[in-house]
Protein backbone atom coordinates (compact mmCIF):
# COMPACT_ATOMS: atom_id res chain seq x y z
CA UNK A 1 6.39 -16.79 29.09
CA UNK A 2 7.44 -19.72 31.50
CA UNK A 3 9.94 -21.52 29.08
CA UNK A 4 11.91 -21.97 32.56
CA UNK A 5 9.89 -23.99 33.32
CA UNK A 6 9.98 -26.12 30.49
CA UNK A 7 13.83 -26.22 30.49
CA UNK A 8 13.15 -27.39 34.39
CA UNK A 9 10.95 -30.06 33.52
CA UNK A 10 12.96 -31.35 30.50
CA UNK A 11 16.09 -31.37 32.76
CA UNK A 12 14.12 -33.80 35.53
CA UNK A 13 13.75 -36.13 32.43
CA UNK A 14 10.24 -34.90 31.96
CA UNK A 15 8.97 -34.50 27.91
CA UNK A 16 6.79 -30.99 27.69
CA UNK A 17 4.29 -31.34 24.55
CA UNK A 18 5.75 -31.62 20.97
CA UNK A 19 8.38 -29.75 21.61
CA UNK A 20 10.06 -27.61 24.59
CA UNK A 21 9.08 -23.99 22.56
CA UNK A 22 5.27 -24.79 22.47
CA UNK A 23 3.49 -23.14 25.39
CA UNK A 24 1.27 -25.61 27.36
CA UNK A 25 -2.26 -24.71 28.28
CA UNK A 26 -4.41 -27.07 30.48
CA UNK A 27 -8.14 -26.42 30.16
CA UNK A 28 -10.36 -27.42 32.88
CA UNK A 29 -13.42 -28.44 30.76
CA UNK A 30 -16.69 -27.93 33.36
CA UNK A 31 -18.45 -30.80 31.31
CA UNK A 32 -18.51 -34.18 30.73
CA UNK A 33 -17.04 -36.20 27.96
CA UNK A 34 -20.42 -37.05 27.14
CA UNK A 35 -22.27 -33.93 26.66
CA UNK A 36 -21.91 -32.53 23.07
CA UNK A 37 -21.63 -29.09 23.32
CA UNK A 38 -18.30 -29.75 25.79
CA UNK A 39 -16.81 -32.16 23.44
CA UNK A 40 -17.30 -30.04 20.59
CA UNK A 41 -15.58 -27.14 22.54
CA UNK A 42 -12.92 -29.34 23.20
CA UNK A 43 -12.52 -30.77 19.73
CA UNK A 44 -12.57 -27.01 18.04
CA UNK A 45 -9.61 -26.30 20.89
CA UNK A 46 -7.60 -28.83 20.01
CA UNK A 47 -7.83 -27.79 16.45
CA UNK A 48 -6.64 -24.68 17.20
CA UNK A 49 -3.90 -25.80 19.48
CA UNK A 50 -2.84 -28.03 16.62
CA UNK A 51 -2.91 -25.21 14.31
CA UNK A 52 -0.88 -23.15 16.40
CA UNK A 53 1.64 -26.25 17.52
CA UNK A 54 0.43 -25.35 21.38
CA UNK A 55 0.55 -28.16 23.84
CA UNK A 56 -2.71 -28.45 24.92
CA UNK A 57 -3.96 -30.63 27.77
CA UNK A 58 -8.06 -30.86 28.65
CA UNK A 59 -9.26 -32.57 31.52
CA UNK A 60 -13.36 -32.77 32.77
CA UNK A 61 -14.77 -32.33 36.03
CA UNK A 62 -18.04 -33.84 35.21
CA UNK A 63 -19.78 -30.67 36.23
CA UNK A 64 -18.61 -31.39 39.84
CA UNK A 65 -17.04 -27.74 41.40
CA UNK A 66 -14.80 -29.86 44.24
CA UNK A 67 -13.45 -31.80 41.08
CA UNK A 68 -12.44 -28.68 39.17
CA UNK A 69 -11.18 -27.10 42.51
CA UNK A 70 -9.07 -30.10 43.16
CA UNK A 71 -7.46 -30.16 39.02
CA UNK A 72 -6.80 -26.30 39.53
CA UNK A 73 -4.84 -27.15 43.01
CA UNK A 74 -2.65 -29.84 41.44
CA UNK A 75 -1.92 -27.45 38.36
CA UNK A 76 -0.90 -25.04 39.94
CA UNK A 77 0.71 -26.23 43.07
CA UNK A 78 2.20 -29.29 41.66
CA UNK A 79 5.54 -30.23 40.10
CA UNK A 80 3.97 -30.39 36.30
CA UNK A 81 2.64 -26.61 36.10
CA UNK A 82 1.45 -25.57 32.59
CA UNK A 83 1.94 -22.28 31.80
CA UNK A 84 -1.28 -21.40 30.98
CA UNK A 85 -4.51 -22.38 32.89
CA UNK A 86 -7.75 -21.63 30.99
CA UNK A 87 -11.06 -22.55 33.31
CA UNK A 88 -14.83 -21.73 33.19
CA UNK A 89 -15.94 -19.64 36.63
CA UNK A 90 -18.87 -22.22 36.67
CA UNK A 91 -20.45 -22.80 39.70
CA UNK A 92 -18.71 -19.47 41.22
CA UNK A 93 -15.06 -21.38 41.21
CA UNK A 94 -13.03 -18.58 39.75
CA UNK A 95 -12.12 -16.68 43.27
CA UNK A 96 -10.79 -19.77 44.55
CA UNK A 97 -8.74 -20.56 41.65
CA UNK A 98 -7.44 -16.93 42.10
CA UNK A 99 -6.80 -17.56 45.68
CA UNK A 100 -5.01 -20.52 44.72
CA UNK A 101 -2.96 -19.36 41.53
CA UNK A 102 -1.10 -16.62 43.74
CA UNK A 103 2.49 -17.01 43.23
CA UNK A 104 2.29 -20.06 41.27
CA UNK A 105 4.36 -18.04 38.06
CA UNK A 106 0.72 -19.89 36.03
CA UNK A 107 -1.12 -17.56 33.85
CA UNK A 108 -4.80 -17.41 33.93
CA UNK A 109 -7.65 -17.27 31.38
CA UNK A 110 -11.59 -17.26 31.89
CA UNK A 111 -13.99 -18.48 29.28
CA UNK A 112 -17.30 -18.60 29.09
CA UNK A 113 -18.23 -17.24 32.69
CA UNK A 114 -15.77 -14.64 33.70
CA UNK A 115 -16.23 -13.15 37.13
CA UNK A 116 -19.65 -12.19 38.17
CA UNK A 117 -20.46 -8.37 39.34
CA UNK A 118 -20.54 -9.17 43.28
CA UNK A 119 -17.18 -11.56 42.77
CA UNK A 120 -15.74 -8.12 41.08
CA UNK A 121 -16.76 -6.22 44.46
CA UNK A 122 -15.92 -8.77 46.80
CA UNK A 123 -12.16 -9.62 45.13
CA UNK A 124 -11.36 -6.09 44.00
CA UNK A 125 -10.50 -7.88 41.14
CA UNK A 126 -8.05 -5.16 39.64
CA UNK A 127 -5.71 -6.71 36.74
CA UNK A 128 -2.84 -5.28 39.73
CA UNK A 129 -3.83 -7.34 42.25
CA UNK A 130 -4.46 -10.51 40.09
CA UNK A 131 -0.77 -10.07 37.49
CA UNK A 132 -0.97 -13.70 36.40
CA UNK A 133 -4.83 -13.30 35.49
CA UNK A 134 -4.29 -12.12 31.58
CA UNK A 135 -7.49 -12.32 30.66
CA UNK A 136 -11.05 -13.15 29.65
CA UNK A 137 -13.11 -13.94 26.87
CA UNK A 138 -17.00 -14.33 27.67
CA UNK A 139 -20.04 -14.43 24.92
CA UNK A 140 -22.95 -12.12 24.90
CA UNK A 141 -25.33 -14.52 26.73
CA UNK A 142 -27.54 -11.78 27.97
CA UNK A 143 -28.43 -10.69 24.13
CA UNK A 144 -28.12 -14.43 23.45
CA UNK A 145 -31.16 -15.18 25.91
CA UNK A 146 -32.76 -11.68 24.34
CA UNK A 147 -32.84 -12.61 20.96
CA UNK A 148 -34.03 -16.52 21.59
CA UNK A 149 -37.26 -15.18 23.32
CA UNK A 150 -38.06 -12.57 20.92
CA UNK A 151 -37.68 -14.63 18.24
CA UNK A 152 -40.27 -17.00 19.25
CA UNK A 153 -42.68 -14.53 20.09
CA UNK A 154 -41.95 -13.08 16.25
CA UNK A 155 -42.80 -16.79 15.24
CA UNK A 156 -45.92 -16.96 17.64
CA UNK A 157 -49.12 -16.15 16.02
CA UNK A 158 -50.20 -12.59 17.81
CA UNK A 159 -52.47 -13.55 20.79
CA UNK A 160 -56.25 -12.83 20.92
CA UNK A 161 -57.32 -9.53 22.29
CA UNK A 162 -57.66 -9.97 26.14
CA UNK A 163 -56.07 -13.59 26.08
CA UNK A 164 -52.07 -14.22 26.82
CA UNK A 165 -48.90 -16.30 25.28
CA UNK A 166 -48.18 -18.82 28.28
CA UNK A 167 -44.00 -19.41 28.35
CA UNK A 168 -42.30 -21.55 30.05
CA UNK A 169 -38.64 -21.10 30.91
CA UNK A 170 -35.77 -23.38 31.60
CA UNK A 171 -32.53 -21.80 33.03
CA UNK A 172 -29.36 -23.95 34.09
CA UNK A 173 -27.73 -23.43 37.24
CA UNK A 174 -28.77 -20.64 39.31
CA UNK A 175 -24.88 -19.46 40.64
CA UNK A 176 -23.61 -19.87 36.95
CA UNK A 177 -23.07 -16.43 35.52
CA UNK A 178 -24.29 -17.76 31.93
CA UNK A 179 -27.38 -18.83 33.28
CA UNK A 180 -28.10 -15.72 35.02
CA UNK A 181 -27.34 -13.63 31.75
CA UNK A 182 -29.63 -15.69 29.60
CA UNK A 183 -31.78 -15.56 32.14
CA UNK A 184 -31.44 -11.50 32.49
CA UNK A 185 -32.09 -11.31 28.60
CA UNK A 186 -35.32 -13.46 28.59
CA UNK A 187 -36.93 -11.56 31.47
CA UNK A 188 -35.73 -8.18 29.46
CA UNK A 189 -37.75 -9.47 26.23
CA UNK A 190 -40.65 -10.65 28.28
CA UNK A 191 -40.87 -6.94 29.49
CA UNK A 192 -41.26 -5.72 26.15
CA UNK A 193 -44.11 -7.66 25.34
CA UNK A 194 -47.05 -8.25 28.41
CA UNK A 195 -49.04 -10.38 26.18
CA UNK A 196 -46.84 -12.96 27.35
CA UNK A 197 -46.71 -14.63 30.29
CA UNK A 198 -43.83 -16.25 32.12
CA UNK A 199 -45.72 -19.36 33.94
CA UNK A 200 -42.79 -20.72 35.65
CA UNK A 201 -39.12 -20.48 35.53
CA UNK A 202 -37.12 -23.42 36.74
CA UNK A 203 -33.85 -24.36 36.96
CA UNK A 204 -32.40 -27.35 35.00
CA UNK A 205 -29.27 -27.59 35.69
CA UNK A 206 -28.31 -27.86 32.04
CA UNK A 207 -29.21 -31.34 32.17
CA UNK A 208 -31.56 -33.16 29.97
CA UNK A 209 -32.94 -35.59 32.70
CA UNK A 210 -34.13 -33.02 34.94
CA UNK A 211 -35.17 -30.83 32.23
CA UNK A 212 -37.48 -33.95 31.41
CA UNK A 213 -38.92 -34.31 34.87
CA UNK A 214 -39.48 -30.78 35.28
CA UNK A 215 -41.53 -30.17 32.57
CA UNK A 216 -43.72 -33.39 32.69
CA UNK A 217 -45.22 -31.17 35.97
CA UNK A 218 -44.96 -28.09 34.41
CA UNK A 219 -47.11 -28.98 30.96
CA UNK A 220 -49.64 -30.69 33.12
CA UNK A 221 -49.50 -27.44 35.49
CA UNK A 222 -49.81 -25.31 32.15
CA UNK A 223 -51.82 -26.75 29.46
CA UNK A 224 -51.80 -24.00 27.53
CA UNK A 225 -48.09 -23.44 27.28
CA UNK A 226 -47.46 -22.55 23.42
CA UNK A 227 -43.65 -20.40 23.78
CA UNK A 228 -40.67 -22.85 25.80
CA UNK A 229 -37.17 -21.24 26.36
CA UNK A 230 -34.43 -23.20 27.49
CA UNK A 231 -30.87 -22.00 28.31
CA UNK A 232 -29.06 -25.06 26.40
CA UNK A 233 -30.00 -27.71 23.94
CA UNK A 234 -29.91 -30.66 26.43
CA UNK A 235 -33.17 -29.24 28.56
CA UNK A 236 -34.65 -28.42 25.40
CA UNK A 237 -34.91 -32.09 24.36
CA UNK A 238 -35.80 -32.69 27.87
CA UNK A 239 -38.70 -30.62 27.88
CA UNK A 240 -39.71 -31.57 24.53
CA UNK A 241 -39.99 -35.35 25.11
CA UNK A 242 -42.15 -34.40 28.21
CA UNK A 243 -44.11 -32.49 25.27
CA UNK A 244 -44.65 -35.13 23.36
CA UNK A 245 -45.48 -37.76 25.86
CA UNK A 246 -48.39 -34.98 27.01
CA UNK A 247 -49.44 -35.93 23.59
CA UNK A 248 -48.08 -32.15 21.93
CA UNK A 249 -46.07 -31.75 18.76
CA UNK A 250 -42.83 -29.77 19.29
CA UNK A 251 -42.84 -26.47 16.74
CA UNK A 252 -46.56 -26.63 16.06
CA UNK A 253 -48.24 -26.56 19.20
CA UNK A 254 -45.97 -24.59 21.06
CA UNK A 255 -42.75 -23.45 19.85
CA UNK A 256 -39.65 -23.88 21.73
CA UNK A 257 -36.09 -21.75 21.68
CA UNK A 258 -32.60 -22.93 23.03
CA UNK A 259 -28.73 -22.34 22.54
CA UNK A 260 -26.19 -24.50 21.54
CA UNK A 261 -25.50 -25.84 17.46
CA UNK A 262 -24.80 -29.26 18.53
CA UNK A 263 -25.84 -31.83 15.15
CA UNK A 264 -29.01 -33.04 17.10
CA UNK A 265 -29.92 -29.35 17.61
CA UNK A 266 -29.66 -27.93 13.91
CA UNK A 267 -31.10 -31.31 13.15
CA UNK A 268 -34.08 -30.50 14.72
CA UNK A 269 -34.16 -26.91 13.13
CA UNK A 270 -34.26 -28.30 10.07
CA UNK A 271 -37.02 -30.66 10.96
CA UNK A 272 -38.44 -27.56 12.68
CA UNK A 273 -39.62 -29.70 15.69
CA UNK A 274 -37.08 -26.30 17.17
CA UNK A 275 -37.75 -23.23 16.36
CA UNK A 276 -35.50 -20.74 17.42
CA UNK A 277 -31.80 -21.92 17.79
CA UNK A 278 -28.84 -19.87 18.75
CA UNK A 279 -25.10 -20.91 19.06
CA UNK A 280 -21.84 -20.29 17.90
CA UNK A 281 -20.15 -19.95 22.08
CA UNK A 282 -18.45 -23.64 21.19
CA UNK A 283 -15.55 -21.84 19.32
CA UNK A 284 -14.65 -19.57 22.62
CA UNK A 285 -11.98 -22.02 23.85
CA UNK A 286 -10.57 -22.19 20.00
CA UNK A 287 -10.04 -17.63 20.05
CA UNK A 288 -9.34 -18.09 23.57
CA UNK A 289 -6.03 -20.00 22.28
CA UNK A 290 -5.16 -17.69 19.32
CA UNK A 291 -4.98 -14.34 21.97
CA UNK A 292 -2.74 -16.58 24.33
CA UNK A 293 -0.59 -17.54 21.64
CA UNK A 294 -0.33 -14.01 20.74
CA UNK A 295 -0.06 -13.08 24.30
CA UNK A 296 3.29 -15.79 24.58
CA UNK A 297 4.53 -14.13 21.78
CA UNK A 298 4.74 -10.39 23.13
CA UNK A 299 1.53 -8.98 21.76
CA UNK A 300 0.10 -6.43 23.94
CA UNK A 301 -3.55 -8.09 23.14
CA UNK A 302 -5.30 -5.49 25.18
CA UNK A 303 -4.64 -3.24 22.64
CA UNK A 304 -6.76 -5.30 20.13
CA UNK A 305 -9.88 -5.31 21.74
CA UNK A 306 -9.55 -5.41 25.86
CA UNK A 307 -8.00 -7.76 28.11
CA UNK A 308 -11.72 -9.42 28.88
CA UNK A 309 -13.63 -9.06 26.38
CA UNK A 310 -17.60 -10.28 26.02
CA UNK A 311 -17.94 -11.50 21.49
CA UNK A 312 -21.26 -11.71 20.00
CA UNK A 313 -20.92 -15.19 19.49
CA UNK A 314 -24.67 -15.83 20.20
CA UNK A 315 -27.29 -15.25 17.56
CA UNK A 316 -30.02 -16.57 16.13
CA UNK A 317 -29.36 -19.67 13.37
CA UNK A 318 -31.23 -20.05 10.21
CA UNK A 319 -31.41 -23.53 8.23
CA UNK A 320 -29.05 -22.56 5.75
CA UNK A 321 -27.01 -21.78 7.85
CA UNK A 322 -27.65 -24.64 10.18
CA UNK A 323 -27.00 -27.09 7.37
CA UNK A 324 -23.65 -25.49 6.67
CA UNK A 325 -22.75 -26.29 10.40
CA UNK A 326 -23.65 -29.67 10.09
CA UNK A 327 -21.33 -30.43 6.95
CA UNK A 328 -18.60 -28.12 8.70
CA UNK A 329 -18.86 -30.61 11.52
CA UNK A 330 -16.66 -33.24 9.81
CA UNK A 331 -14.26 -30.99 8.56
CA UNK A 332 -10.86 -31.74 9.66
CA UNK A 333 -10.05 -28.76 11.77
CA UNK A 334 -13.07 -27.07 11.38
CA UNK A 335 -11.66 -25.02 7.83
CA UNK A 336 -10.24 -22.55 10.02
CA UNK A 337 -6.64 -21.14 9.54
CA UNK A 338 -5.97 -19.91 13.14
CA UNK A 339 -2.75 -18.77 12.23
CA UNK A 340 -4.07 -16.04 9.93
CA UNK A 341 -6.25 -14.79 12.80
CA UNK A 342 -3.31 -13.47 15.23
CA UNK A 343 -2.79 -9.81 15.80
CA UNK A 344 0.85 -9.97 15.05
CA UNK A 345 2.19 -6.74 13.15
CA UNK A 346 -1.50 -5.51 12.93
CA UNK A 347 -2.47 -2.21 13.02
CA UNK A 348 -3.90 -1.00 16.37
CA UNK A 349 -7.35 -0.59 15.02
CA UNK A 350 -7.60 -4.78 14.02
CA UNK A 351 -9.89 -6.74 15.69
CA UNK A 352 -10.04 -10.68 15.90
CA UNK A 353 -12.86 -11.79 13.97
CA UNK A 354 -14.12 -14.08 16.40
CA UNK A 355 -17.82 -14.75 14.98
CA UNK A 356 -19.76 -17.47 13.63
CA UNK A 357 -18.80 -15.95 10.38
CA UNK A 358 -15.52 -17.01 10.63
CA UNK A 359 -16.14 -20.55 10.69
CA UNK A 360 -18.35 -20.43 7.56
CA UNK A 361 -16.48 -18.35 5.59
């Protein structure tokens, strides 16, 4: 705990947070402030910050790496260091930001991305040689990117003998760990089942737009394209507007998969112009909070599960529950006591219920 610090920068004249015993945590949100899956990560944070009277600071980089590089240098090289600083390792970031975090007294926290096999090899990234990196906290995107595919070939009516499924695949940015996981599980499915065919796989970016442009090309390339999975809600409406300018009706003639429960996605579950929808990774930031507040307060939180840990976060969203997310969605604080989650004077064997579960208890 840096509460020096906090006595430092209340003695310049300098007011830390709520009050000088709340930790401060400055999250460098890879989004935009316009993209609802990043806002919705960074509302469910600040609910849990609230909760747990943290003093919580989120900034966006607007999916720029130099801007993130640039927040992480000022945070932890300038005069108004937070004690905590929780990042994504998108866009392969993270080694800098280790580089850079060397002697600044900041803790570190990954979400989301942690550090990718070859960043392991090439930083010897041993919790030694890294003391002020305490942790990560990463969903099972390779399952996640599993289960989407083989649930739409579940939903696909079983191809003719001698004739093949045509897919299509979106992925989002090719040096983003996520993306490559998803990526990993879709290709794993596909190998399960040749009767399938992967056309094309392309990358989106995670972007709508040139999910949109991509597949106008692609669907004229591949008329016969019946299965689409996409790595994140935004190129899934991308691809299926391209769909339905081509003339095609989304979740009858071909059936398309993505991740992320934002309300326009389980909207469109329950109008079942989507198919197959997986979410539940907007809540990482939220847990992400509860182990460092647990961590501030002395618990040895590798004892409860690992210092990085991947959650099953990801699986595969049915209406009923989709309309239970949507009514959740404007519930102040999301109904979720974080307090009751800590691992405080638990027994060795507890785990932190970090699930989808959890939020619709």
């Amino acid at each position: 705990m840096l509460k020096f610090l906090c006595g430092a920068l209340l003695a310049l004249g300098t007011v830390v947070g709520p009050s000088a015993q709340a930790e401060s945590v400055l999250f460098l949100n890879p989004g935009t402030p316009r993209e609802v899956f990043w806002t919705s990560y960074s509302q469910f944070m600040q609910a849990a910050a609230d909760d747990l009277r943290i003093d919580l600071r989120i900034v966006y980089s607007d999916r720029t790496s130099e801007i993130t590089i640039g927040q992480a240098r000022e945070a932890l090289l300038g005069p108004s260091r937070p004690d905590y600083l929780v990042f994504v390792n998108e866009e392969s970031v993270a080694p800098e930001i280790l580089r850079l975090a060397k002697g600044s007294g900041v803790k570190l926290f990954m979400v989301n991305n942690a550090l990718s096999p070859d960043q392991m090899r090439l930083l010897g990234a041993r919790p030694d040689k890294y003391p002020d990196w305490v942790g990560s906290l990463v969903p099972n995107d390779e399952e996640g990117g599993y289960l989407m595919l083989k649930e739409l070939i579940r939903l696909h009516p079983p191809a003719a003998p001698g004739q093949a499924i045509d897919l299509l695949a979106f992925s989002g940015l090719k040096i983003t760990p996520s993306a490559q996981l998803r990526e990993k599980g879709m290709r794993r499915a596909l190998a399960e089942h040749p009767e399938v065919r992967l056309r094309q796989l392309v990358y989106g970016g995670w972007t709508r737009e040139r999910a949109y442009e991509q597949a106008k090309l692609l669907f004229k390339r591949y008329p016969q394209t019946s299965l689409v999975w996409t790595a994140n809600d935004e190129m899934g409406f991308g691809a299926m507007q391209a769909f339905e300018e081509a003339g095609g009706k989304p979740g009858k003639d071909a059936l398309f998969g993505t991740i992320n429960n934002s309300p326009a996605a389980l909207r469109a579950l329950l109008d079942k112009r989507l198919s197959v929808l997986l979410g539940g990774h907007f809540s990482l930031g939220g847990w992400a909070l509860v182990q460092l507040h647990d961590y501030d307060q002395g618990v040895d939180v590798s004892q409860y599960g690992g210092r990085d840990r991947q959650i099953p976060l990801l699986q595969v969203i049915d209406r009923a529950q989709a309309r239970r997310l949507l009514a959740m969605g404007s519930a102040q604080n999301f109904g979720v006591d974080f307090h009751k989650l800590s691992a405080r004077g638990r027994p060795i064997s507890y785990r932190y219920p970090f699930s989808l579960q959890t939020l619709m208890h």
